[in-house]
Protein backbone atom coordinates (compact mmCIF):
# COMPACT_ATOMS: atom_id res chain seq x y z
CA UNK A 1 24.78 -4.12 2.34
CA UNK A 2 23.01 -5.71 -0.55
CA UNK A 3 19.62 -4.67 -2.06
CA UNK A 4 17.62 -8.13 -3.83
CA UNK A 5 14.97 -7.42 -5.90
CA UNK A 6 12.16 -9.85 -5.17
CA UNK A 7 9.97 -11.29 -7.93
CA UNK A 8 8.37 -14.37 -6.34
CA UNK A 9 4.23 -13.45 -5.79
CA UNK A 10 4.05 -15.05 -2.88
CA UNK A 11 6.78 -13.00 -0.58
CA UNK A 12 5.34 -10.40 -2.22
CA UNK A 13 2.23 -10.70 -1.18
CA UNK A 14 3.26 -12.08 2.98
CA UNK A 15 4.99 -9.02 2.56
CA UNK A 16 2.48 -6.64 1.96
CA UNK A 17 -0.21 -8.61 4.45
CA UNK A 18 2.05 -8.21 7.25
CA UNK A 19 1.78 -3.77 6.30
CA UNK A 20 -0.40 -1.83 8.90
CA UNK A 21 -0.37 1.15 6.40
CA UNK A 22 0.40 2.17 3.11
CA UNK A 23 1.65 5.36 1.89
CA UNK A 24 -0.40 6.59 -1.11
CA UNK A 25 1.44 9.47 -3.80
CA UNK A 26 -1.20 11.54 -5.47
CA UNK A 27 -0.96 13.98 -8.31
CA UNK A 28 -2.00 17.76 -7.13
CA UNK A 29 -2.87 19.73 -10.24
CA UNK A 30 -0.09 22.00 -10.36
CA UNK A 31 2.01 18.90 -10.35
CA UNK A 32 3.27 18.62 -6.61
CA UNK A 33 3.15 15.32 -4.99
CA UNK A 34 0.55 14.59 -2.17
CA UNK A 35 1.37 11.89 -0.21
CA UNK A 36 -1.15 10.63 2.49
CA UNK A 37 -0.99 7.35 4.50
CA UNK A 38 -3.36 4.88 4.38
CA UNK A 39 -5.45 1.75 5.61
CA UNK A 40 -5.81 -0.32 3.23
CA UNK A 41 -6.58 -4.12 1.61
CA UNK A 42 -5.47 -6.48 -0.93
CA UNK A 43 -6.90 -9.36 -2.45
CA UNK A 44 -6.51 -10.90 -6.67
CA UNK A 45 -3.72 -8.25 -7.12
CA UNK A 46 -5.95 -5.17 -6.18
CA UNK A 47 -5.33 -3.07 -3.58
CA UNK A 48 -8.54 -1.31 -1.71
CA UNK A 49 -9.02 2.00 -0.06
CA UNK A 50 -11.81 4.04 1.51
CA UNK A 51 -12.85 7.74 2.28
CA UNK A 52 -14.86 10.53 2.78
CA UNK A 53 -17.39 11.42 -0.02
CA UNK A 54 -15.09 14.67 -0.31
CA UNK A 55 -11.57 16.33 -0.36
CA UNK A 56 -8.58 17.18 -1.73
CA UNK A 57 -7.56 13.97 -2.47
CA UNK A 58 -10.87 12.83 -4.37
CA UNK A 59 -10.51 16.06 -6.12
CA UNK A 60 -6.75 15.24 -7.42
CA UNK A 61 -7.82 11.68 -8.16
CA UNK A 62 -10.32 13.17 -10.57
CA UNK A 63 -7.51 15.30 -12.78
CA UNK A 64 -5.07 12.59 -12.42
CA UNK A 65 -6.09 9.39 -11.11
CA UNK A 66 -2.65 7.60 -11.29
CA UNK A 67 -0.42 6.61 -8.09
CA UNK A 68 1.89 5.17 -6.54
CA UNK A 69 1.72 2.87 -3.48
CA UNK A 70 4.31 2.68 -0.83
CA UNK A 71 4.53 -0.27 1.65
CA UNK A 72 7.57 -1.12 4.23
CA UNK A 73 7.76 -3.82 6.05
CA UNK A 74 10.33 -5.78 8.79
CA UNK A 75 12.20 -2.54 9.51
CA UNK A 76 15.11 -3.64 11.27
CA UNK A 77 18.92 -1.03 11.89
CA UNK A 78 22.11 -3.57 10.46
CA UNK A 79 25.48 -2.73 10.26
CA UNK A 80 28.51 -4.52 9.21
CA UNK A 81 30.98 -2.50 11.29
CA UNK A 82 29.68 -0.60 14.76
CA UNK A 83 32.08 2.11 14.34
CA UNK A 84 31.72 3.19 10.06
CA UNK A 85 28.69 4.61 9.60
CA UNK A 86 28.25 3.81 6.26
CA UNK A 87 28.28 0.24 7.39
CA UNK A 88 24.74 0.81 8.31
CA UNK A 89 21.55 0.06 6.77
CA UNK A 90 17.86 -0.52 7.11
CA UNK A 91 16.98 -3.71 6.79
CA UNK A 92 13.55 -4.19 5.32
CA UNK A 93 11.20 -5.17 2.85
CA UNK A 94 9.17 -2.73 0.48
CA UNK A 95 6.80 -2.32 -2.00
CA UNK A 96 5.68 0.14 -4.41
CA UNK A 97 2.79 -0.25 -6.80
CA UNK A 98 1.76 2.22 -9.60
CA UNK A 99 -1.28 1.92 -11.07
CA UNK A 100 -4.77 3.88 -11.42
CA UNK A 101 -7.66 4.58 -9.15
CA UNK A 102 -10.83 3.57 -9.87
CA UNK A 103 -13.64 4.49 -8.06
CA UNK A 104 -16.94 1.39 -6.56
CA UNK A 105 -19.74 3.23 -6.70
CA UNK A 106 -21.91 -0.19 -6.24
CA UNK A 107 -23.22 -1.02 -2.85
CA UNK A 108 -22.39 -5.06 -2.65
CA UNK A 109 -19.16 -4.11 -4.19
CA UNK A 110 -18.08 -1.23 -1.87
CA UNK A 111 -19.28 -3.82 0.77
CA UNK A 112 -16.57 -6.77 -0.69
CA UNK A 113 -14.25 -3.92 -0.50
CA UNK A 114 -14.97 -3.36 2.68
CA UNK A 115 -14.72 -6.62 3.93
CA UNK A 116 -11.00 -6.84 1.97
CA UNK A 117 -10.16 -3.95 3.60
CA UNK A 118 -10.88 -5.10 7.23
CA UNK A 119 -9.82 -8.77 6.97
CA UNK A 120 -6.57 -7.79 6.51
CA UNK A 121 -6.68 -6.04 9.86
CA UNK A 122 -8.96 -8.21 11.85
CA UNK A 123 -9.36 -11.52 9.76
CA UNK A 124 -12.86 -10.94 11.35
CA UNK A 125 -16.57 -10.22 9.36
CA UNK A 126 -18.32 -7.52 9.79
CA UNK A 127 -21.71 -6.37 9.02
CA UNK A 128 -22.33 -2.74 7.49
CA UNK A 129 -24.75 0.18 8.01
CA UNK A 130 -26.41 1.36 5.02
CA UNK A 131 -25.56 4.83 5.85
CA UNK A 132 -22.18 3.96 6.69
CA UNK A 133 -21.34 2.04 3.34
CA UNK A 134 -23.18 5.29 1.01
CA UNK A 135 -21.40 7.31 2.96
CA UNK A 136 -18.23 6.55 2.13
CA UNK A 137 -15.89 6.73 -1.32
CA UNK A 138 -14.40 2.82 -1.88
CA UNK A 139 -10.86 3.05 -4.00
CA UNK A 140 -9.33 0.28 -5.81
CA UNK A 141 -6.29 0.26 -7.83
CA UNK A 142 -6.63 -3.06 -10.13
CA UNK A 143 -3.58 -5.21 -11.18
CA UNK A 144 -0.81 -2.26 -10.74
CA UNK A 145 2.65 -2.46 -11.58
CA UNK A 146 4.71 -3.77 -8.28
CA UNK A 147 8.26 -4.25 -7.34
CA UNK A 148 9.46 -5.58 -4.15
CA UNK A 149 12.56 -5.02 -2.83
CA UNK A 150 14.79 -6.46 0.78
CA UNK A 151 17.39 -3.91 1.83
CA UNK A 152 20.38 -4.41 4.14
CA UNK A 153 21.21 -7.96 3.15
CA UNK A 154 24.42 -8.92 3.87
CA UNK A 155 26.93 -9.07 0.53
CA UNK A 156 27.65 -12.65 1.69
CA UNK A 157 25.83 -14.85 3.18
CA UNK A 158 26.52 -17.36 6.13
């Protein structure tokens, strides 16, 4: 089976619209990973999360507020031969981005983020309590490093 690294923006971004949930990798101060999964949206090559006002997370973010995104999409078991196992593969797309959190600490722009966020579930508006939008922490990771990758391509094609 053949991995193919995908640069084109466009696959890259169907790919990570068709996600239900992202995998985020977070920094723990005594240098373990911390890997949590995620709702999430994307729009201008920013991905969006939200939160509590509080936790461990928010409190890793603030000693080290690089991550890394994970994304999968299309899983799908291939083989070439039923009987070798290492004929087998997972067929999929996935994504990971690395970049930096920054935290939206202004109301109409947690609220934008917010309406990122659930458009790419719903492709619906919504309107927002005040408490509900100050009560929350908004995440954005602006123009991060991402690769895209298909797995369990066949090594020649039909």
């Amino acid at each position: 089976m053949k991995t193919i690294t995908i640069t084109d923006s466009q696959i890259i971004c169907d790919t990570i619209d068709k996600c239900g949930i992202c995998f985020v990798g977070i920094t723990q101060p005594d240098g373990m990973p911390y890997v949590i999964p995620m709702c999430f949206g994307f729009h201008d090559n920013t991905f969006y999360f939200h939160s509590g006002l509080e936790g461990d997370k928010l409190d890793f973010l603030k000693n080290n507020p690089r991550v890394c995104i994970t994304l999968s999409e299309g899983e799908q078991l291939v083989f070439q031969h039923s009987d070798v196992a290492c004929s087998y593969s997972m067929k999929s797309h996935s994504i990971i981005a690395q970049g930096e959190v920054a935290f939206i600490d202004d109301y109409d722009e947690k609220v934008k983020a917010l309406d990122i966020i659930m458009q790419h579930y719903t492709k619906r508006k919504f309107t927002y309590g005040v408490p509900a939008v100050n009560n929350i922490r908004i995440w954005k990771v602006s123009n991060p490093e991402i690769s895209c990758k298909s797995f369990g391509n066949r090594a020649k094609r039909q």
